[in-house]
N, C-alpha and C. Protein backbone atom coordinates (compact mmCIF):
# COMPACT_ATOMS: atom_id res chain seq x y z
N UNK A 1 91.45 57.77 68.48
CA UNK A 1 90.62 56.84 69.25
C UNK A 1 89.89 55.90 68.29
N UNK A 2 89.89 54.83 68.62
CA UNK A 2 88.98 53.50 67.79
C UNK A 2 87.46 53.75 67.65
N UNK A 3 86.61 53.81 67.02
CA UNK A 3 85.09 54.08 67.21
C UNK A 3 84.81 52.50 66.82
N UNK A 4 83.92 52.54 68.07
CA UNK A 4 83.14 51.43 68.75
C UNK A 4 82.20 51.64 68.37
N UNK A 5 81.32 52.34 67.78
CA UNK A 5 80.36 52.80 67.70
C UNK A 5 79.14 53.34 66.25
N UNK A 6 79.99 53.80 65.69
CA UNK A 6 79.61 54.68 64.42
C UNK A 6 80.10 53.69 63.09
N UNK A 7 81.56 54.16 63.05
CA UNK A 7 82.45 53.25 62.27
C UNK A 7 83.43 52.20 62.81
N UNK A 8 83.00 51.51 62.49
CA UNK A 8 83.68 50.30 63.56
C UNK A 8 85.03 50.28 63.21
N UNK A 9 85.68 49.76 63.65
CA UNK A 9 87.42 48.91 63.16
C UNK A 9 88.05 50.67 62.59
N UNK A 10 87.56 51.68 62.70
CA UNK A 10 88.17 52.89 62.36
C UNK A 10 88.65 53.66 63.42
N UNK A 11 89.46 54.82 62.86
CA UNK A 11 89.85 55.53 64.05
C UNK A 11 89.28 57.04 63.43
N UNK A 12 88.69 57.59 64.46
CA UNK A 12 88.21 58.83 64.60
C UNK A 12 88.92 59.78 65.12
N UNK A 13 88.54 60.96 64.48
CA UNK A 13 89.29 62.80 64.55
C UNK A 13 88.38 63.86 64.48
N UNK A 14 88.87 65.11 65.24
CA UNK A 14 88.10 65.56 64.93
C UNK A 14 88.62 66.87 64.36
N UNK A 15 88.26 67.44 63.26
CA UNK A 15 89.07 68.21 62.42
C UNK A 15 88.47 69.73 62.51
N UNK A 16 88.75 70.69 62.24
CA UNK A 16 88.50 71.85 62.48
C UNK A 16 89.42 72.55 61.27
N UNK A 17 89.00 73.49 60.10
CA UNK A 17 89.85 73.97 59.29
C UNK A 17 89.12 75.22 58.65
N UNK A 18 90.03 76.67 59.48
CA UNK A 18 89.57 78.12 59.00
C UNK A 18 89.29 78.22 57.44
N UNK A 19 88.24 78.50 57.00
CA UNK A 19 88.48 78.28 55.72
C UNK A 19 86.92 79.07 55.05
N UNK A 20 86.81 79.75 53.84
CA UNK A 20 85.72 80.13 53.77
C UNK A 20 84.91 79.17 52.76
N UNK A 21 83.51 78.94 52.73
CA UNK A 21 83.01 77.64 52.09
C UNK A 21 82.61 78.51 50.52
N UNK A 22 83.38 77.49 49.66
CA UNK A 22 82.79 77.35 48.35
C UNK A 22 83.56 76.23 47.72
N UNK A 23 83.38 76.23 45.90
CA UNK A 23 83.59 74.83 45.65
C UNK A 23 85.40 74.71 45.94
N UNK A 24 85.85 75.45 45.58
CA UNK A 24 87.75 75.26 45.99
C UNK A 24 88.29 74.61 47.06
N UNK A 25 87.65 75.40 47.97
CA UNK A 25 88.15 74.97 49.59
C UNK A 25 87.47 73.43 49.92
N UNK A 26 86.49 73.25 49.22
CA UNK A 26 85.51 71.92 49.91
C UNK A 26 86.39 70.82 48.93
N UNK A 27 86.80 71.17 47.73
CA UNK A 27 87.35 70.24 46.71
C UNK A 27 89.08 70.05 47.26
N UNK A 28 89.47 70.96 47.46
CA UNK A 28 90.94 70.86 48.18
C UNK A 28 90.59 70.36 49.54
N UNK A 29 89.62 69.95 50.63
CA UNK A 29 89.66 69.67 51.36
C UNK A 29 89.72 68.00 51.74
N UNK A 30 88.45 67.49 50.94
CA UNK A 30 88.36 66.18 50.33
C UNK A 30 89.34 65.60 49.75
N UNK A 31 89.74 66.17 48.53
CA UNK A 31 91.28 65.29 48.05
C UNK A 31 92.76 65.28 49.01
N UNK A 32 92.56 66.38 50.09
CA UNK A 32 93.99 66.13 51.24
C UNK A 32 93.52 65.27 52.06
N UNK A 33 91.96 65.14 52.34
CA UNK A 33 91.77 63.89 53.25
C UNK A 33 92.23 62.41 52.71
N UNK A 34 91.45 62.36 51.39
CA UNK A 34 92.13 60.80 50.68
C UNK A 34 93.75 60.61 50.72
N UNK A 35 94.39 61.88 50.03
CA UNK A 35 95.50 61.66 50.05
C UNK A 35 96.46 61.42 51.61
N UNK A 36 95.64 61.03 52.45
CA UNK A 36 96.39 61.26 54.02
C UNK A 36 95.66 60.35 54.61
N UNK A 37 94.83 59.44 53.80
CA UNK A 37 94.41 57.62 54.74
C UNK A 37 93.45 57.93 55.11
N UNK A 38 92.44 59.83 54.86
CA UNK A 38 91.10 59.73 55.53
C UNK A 38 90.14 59.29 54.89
N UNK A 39 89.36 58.16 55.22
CA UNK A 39 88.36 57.62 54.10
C UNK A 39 87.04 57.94 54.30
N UNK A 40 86.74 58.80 55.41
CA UNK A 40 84.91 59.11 55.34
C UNK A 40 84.90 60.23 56.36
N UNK A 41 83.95 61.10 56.44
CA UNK A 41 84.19 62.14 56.89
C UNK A 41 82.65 62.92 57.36
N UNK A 42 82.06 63.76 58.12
CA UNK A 42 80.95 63.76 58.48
C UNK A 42 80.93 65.43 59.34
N UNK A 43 80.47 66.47 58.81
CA UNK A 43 80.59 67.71 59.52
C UNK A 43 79.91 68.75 58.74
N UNK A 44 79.91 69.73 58.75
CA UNK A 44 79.74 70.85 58.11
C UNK A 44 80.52 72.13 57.83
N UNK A 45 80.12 72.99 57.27
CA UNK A 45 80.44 74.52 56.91
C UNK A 45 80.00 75.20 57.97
N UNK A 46 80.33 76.56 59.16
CA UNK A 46 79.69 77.20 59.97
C UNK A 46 80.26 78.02 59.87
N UNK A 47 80.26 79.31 60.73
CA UNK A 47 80.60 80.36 61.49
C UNK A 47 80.34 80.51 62.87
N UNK A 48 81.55 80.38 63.18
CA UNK A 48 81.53 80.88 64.95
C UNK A 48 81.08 82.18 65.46
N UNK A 49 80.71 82.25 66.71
CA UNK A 49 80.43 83.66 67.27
C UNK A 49 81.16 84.50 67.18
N UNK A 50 82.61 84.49 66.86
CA UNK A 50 83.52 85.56 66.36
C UNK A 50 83.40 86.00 64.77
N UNK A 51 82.54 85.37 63.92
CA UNK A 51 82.04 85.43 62.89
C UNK A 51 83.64 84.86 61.93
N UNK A 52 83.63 83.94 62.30
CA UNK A 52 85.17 83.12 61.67
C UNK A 52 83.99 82.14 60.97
N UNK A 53 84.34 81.84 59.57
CA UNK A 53 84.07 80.69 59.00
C UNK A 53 85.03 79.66 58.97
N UNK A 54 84.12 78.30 58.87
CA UNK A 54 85.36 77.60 58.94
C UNK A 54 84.88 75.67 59.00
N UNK A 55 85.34 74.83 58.85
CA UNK A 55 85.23 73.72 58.59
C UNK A 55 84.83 72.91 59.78
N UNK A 56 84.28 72.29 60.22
CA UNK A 56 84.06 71.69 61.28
C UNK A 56 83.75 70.02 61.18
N UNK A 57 84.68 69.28 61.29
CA UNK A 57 84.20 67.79 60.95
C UNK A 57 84.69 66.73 62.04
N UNK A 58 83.86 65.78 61.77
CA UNK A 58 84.90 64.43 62.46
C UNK A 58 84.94 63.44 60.86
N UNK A 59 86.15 62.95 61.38
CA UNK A 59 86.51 62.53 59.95
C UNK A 59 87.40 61.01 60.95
N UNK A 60 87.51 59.67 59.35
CA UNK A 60 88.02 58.35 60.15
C UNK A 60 89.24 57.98 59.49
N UNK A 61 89.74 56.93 59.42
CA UNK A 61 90.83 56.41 58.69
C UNK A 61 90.84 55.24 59.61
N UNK A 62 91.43 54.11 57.94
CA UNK A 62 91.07 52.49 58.71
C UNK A 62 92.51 52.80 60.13
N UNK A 63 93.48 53.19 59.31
CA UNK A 63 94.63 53.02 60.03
C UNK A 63 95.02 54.59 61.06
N UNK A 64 95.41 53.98 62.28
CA UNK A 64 96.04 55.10 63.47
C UNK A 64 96.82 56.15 62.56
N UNK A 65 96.66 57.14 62.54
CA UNK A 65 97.57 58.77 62.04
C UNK A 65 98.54 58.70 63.55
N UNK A 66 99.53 58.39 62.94
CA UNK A 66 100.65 58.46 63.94
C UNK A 66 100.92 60.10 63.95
N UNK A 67 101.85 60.88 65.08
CA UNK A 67 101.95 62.08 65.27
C UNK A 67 102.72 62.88 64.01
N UNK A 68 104.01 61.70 62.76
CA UNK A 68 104.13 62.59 61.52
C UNK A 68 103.16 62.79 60.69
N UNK A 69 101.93 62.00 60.50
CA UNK A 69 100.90 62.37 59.56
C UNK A 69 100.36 62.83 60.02
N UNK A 70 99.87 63.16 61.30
CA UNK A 70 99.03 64.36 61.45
C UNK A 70 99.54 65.35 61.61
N UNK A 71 100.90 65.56 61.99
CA UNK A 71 101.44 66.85 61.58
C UNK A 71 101.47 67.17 60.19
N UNK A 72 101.48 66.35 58.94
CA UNK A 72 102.01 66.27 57.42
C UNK A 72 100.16 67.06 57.84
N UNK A 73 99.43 66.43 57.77
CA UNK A 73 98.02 67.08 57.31
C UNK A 73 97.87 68.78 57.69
N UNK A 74 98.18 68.43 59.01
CA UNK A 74 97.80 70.57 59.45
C UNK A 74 98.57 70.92 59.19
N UNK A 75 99.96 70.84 58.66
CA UNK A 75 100.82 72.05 57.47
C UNK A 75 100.00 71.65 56.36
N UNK A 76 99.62 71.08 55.68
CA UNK A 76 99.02 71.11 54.15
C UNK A 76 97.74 72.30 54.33
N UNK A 77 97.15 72.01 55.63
CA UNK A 77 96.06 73.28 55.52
C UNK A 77 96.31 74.32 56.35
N UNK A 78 97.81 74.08 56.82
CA UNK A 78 97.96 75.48 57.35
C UNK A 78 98.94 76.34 56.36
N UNK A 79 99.35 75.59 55.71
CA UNK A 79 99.95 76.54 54.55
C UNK A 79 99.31 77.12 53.46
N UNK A 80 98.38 76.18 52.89
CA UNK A 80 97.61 76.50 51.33
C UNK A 80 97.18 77.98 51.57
N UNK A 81 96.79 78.98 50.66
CA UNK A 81 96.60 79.93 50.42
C UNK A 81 94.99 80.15 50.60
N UNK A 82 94.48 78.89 50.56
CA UNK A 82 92.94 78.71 50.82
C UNK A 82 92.20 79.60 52.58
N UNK A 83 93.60 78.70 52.81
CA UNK A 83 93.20 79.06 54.91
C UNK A 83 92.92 80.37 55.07
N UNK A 84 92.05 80.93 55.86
CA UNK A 84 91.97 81.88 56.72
C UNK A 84 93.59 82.56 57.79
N UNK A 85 94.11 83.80 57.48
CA UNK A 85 95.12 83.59 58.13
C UNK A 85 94.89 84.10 59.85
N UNK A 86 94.32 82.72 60.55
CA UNK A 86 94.07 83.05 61.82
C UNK A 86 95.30 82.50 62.60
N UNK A 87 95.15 82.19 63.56
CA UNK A 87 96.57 81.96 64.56
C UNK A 87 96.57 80.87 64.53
N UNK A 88 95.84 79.80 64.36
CA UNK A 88 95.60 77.84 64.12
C UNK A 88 95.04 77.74 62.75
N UNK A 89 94.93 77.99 61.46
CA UNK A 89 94.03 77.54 60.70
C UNK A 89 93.34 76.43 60.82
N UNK A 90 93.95 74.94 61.28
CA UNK A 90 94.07 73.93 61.12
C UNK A 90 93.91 72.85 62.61
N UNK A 91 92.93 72.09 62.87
CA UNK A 91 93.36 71.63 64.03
C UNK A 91 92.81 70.23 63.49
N UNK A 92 93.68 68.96 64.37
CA UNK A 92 93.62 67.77 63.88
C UNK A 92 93.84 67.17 65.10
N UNK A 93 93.29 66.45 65.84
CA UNK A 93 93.14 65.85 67.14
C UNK A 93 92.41 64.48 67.09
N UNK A 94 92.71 63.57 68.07
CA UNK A 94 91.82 62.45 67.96
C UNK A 94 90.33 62.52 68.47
N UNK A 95 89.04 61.81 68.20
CA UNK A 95 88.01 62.31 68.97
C UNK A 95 87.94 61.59 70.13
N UNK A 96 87.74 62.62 71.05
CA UNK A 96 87.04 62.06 72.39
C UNK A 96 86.54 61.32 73.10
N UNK A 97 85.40 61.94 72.49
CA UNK A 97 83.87 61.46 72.73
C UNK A 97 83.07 60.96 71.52
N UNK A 98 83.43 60.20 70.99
CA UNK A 98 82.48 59.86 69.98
C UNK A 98 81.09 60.26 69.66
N UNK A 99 80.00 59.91 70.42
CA UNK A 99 78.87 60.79 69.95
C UNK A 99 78.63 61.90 70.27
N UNK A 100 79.74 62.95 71.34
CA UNK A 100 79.47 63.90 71.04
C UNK A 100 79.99 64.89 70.22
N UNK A 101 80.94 64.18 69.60
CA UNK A 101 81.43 64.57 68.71
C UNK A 101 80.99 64.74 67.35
N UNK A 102 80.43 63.67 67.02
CA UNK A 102 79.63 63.58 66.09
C UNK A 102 78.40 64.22 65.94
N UNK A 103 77.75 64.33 67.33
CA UNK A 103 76.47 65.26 67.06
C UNK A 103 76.99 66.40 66.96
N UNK A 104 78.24 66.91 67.80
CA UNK A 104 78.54 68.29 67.42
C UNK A 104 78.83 68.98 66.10
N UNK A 105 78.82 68.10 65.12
CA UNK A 105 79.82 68.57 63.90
C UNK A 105 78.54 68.55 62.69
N UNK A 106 76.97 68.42 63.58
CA UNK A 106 75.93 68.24 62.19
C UNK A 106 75.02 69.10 63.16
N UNK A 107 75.27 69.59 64.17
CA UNK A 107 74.33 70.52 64.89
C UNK A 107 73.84 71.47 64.45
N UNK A 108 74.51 72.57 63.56
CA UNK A 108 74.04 73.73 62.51
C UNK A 108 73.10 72.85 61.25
N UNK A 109 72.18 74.23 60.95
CA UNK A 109 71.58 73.94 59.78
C UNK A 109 72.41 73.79 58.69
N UNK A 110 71.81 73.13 57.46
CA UNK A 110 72.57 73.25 56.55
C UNK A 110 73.13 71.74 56.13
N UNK A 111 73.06 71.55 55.10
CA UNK A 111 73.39 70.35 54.27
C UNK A 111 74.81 69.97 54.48
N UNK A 112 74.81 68.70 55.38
CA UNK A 112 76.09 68.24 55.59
C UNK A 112 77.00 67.80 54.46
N UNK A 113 78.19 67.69 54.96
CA UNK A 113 79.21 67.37 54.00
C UNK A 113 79.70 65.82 54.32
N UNK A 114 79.26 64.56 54.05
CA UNK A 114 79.69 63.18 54.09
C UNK A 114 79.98 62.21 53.57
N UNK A 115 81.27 61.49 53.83
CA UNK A 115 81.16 60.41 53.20
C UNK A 115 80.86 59.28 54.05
N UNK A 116 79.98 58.87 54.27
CA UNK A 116 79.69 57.61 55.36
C UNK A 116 78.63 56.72 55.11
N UNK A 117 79.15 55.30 55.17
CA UNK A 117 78.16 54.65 54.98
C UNK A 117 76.49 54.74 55.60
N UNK A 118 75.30 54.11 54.50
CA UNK A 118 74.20 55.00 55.06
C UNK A 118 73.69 54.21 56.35
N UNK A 119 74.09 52.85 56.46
CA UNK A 119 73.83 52.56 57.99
C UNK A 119 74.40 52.92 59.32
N UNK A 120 75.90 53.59 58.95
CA UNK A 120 76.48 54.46 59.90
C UNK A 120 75.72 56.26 60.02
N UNK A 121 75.20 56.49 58.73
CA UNK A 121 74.27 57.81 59.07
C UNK A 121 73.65 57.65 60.00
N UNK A 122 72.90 56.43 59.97
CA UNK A 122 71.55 56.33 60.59
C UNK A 122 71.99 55.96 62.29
N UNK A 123 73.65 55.60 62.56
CA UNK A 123 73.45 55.71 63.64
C UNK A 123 73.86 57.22 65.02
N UNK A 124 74.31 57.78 63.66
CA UNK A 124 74.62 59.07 64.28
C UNK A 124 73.45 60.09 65.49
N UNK A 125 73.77 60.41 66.45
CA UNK A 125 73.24 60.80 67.34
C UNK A 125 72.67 62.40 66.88
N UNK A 126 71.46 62.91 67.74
CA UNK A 126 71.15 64.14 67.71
C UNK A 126 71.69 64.68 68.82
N UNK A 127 71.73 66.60 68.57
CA UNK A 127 72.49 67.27 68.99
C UNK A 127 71.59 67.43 70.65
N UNK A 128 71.18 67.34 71.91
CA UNK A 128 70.45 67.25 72.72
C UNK A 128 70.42 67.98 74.00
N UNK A 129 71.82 68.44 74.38
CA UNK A 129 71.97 69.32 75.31
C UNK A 129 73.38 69.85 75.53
N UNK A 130 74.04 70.23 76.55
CA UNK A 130 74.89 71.04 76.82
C UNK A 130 76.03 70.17 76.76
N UNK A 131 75.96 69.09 77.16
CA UNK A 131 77.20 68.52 77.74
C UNK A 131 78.07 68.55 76.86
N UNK A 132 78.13 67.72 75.74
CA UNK A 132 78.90 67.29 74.53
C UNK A 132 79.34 68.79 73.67
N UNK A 133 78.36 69.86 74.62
CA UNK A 133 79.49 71.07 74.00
C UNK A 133 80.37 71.60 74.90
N UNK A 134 80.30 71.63 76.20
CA UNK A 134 81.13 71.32 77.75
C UNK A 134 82.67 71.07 77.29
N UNK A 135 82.16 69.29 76.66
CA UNK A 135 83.81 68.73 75.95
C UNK A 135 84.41 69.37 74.99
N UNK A 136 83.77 69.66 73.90
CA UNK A 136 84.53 70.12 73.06
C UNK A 136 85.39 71.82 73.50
N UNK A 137 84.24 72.42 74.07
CA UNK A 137 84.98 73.46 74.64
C UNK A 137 86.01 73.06 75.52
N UNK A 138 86.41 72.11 76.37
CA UNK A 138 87.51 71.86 77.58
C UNK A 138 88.30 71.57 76.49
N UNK A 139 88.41 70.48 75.25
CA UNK A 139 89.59 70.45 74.18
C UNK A 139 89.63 71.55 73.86
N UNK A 140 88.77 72.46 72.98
CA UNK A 140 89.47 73.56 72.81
C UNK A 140 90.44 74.75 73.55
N UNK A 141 89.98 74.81 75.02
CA UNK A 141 90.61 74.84 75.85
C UNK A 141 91.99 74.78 76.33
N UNK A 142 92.10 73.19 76.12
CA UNK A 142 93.64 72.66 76.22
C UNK A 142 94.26 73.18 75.13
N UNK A 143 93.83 73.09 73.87
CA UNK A 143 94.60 73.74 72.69
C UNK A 143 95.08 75.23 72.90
N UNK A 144 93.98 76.24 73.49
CA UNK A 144 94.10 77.73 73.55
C UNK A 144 95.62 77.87 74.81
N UNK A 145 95.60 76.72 75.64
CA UNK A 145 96.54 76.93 76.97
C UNK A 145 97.53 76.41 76.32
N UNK A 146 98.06 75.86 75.52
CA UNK A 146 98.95 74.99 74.81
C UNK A 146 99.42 76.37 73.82
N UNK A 147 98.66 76.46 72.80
CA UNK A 147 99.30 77.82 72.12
C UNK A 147 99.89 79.08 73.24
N UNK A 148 98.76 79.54 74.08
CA UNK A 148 99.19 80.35 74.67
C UNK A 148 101.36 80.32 75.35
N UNK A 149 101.28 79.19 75.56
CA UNK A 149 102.27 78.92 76.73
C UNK A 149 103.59 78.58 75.61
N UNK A 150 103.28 77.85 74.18
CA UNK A 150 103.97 77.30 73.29
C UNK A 150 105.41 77.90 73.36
N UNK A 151 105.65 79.07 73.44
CA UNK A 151 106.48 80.23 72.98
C UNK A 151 107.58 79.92 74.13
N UNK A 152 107.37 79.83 75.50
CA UNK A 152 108.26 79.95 76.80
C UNK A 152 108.33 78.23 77.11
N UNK A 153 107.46 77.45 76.71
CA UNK A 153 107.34 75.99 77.45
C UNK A 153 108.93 75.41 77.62
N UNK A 154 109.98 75.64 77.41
CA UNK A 154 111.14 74.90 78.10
C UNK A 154 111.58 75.94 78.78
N UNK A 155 110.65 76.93 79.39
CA UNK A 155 111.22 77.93 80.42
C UNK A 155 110.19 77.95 81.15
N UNK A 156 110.26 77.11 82.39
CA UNK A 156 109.39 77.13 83.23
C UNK A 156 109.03 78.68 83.85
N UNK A 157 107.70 79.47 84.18
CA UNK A 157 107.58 80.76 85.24
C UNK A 157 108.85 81.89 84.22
N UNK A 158 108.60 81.65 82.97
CA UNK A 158 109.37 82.57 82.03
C UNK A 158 108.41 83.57 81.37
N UNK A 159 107.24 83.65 81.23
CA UNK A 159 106.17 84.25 81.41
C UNK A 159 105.87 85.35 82.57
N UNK A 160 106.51 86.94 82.00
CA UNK A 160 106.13 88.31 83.06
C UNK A 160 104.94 88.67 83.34
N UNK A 161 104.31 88.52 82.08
CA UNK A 161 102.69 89.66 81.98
C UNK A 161 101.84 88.43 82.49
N UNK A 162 101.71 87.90 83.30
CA UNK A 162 100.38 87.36 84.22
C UNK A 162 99.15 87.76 83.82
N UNK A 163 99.24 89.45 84.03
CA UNK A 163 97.71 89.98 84.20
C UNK A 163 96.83 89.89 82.74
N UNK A 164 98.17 89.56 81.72
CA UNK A 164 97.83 90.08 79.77
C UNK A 164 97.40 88.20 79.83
N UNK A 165 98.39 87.42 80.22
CA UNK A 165 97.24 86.17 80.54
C UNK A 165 96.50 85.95 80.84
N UNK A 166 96.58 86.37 82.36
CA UNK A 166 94.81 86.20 82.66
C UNK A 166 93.57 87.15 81.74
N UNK A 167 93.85 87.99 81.10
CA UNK A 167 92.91 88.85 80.78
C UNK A 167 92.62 88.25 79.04
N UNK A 168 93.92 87.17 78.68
CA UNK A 168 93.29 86.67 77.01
C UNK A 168 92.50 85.09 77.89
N UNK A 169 92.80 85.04 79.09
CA UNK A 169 91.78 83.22 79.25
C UNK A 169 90.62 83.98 79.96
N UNK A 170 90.34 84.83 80.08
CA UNK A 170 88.97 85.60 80.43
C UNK A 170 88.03 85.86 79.07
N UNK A 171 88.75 86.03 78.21
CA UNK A 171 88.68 87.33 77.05
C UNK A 171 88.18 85.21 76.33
N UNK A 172 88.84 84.88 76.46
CA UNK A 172 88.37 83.20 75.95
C UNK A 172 87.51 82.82 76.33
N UNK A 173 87.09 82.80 77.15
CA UNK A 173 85.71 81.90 77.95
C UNK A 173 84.53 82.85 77.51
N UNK A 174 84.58 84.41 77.66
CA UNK A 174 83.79 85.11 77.39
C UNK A 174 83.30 84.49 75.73
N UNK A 175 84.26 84.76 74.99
CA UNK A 175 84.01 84.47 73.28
C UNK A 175 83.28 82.81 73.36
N UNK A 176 83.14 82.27 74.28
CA UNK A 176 82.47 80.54 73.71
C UNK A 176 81.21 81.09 74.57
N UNK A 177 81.19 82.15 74.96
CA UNK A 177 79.73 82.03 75.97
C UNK A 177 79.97 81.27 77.36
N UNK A 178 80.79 81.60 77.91
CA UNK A 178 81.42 80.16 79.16
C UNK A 178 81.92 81.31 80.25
N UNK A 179 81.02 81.05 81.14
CA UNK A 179 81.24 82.13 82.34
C UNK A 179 82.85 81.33 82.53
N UNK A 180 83.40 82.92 83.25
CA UNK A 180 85.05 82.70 83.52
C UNK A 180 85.63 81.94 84.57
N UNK A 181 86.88 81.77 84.52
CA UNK A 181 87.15 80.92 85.72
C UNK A 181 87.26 81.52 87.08
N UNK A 182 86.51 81.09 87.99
CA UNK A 182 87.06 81.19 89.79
C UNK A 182 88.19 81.82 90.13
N UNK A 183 88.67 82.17 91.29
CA UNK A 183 89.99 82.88 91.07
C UNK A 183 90.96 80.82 91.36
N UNK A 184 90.78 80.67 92.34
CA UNK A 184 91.40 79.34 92.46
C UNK A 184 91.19 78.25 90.71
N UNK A 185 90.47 78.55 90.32
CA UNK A 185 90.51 77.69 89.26
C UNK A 185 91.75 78.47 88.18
N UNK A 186 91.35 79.68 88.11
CA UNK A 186 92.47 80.41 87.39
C UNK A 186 93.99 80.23 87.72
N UNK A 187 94.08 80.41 89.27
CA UNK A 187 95.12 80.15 89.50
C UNK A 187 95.63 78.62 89.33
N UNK A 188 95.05 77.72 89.32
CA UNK A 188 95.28 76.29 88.73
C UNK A 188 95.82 76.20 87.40
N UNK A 189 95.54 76.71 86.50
CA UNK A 189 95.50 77.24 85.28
C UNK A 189 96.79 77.55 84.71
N UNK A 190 97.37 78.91 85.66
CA UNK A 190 98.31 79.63 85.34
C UNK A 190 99.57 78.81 86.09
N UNK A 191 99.36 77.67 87.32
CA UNK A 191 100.24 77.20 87.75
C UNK A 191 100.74 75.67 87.01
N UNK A 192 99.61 75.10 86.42
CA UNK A 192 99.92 74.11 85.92
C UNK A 192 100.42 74.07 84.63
N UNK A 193 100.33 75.75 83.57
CA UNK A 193 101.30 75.95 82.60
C UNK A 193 102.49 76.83 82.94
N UNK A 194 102.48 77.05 83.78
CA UNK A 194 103.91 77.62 84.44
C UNK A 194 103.78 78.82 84.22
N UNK A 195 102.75 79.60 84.18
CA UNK A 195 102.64 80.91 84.57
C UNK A 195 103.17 81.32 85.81
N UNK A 196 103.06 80.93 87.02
CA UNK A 196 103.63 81.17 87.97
C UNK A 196 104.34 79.71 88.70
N UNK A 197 104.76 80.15 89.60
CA UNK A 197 105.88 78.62 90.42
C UNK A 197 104.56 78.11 91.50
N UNK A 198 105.28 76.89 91.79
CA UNK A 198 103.98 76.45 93.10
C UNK A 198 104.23 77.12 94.43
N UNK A 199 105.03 77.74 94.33
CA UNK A 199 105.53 78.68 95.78
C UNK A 199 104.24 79.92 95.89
N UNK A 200 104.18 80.32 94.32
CA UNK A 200 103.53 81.36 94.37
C UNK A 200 102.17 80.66 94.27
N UNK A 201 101.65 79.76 93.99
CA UNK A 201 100.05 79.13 94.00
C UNK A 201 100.25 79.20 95.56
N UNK A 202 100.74 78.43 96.29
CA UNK A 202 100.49 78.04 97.64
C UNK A 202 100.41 79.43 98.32
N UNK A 203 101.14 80.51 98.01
CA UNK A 203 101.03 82.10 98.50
C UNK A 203 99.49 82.67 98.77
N UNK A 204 99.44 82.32 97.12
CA UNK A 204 97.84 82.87 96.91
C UNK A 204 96.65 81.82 97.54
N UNK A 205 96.73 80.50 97.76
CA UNK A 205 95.88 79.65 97.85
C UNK A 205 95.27 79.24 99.34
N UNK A 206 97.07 79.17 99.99
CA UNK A 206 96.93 78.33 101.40
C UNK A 206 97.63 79.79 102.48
N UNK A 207 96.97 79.81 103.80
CA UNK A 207 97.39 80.55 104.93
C UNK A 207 98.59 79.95 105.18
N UNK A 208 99.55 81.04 104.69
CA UNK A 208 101.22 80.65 105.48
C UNK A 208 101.58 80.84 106.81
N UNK A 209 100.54 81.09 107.59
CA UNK A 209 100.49 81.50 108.66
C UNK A 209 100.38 80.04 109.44
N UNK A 210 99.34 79.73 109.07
CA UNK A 210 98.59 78.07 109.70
C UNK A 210 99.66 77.01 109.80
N UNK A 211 100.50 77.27 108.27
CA UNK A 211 101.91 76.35 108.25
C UNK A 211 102.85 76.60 108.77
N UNK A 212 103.25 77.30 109.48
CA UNK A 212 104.95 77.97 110.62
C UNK A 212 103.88 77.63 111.93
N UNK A 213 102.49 77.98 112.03
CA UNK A 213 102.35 77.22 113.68
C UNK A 213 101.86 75.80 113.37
N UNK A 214 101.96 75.33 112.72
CA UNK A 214 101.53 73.37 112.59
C UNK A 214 103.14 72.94 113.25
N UNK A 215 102.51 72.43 114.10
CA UNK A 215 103.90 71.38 114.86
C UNK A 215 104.07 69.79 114.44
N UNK A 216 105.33 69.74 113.51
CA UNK A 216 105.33 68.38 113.15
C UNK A 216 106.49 67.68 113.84
């Protein structure tokens, strides 16, 4: 996405990389950004509530990362020996939401990691309420339903264990602090990655009864 906002005439990302903080990982991190068109960068070092350390930034480049360079970038940090060996080390996406993106990635204490001009510091937003973490959780989200499904996706309703699904997107919402989904929202969920067919949503959803007496 273009930022209108922060860094002008740039395009914004927002980067995420398992990784534990000291000088190696922060020095290998910086020189794969230059070497890959990223020219300024703005986030920190944290740990998640699963007690995962790990990189958290939005980062720019003058020029669009077409889909081979951003794939070239998350193998470089999903391979190095540096990464954490979790199930994504590496995530590289365009940003969103611009300021909430940006406030999200300086919200923890702790001495940020930036390269940005200092009149673009100064326009960076504070971290202020819920929403802008809402978004980032719904992307993360899409990513967790995307891995999940990755394995069967040119086999539509090729997916048996339902219940071992529903019980890791429960077991997900719980870990961000994010009460779980509805049963109808779940079932939205599981129908729109092909966990089940729309025969079987409409089973669970709508009275088949109501539809054999509707006279058309």
């Amino acid at each position: 996405m273009e930022d209108t906002q922060i860094l002008k005439h740039h395009y914004i990302y927002s980067f995420r990389w398992d990784a534990k903080s000291n000088n190696e990982t922060l020095e290998y991190m910086i020189q794969s950004f230059t070497e890959y068109g990223i020219t300024n960068w703005i986030g920190k070092h944290e740990v998640s509530e699963n007690d995962k350390p790990h990189y958290q930034m939005a980062v720019w480049s003058e020029n669009k990362l077409d889909k081979d360079m951003k794939d070239k970038v998350r193998k470089r940090f999903n391979r190095t020996k540096l990464r954490l060996k979790t199930a994504q080390p590496c995530s590289l996406k365009e940003g969103r939401k611009i300021q909430s993106l940006t406030a999200y990635v300086t919200k923890d204490k702790g001495k940020a990691i930036v390269q940005l001009p200092q009149h673009c510091i100064k326009l960076l937003p504070k971290w202020k309420n819920k929403k802008a973490e809402k978004i980032i959780f719904q992307d993360k989200l899409r990513e967790f339903m995307k891995n999940l499904t990755q394995d069967d996706i040119a086999t539509p309703y090729a997916h048996t264990d339902v219940k071992e699904s529903v019980d890791k997107i429960v077991q997900f919402h719980i870990d961000h602090d994010i009460q779980p989904p509805s049963k109808g929202r779940m079932l939205y969920y599981l129908v729109k990655h092909h966990f089940i067919s729309v025969s079987d949503y409409r089973a669970e959803v709508y009275n088949f009864k109501m539809f054999h007496e509707m006279n058309y």
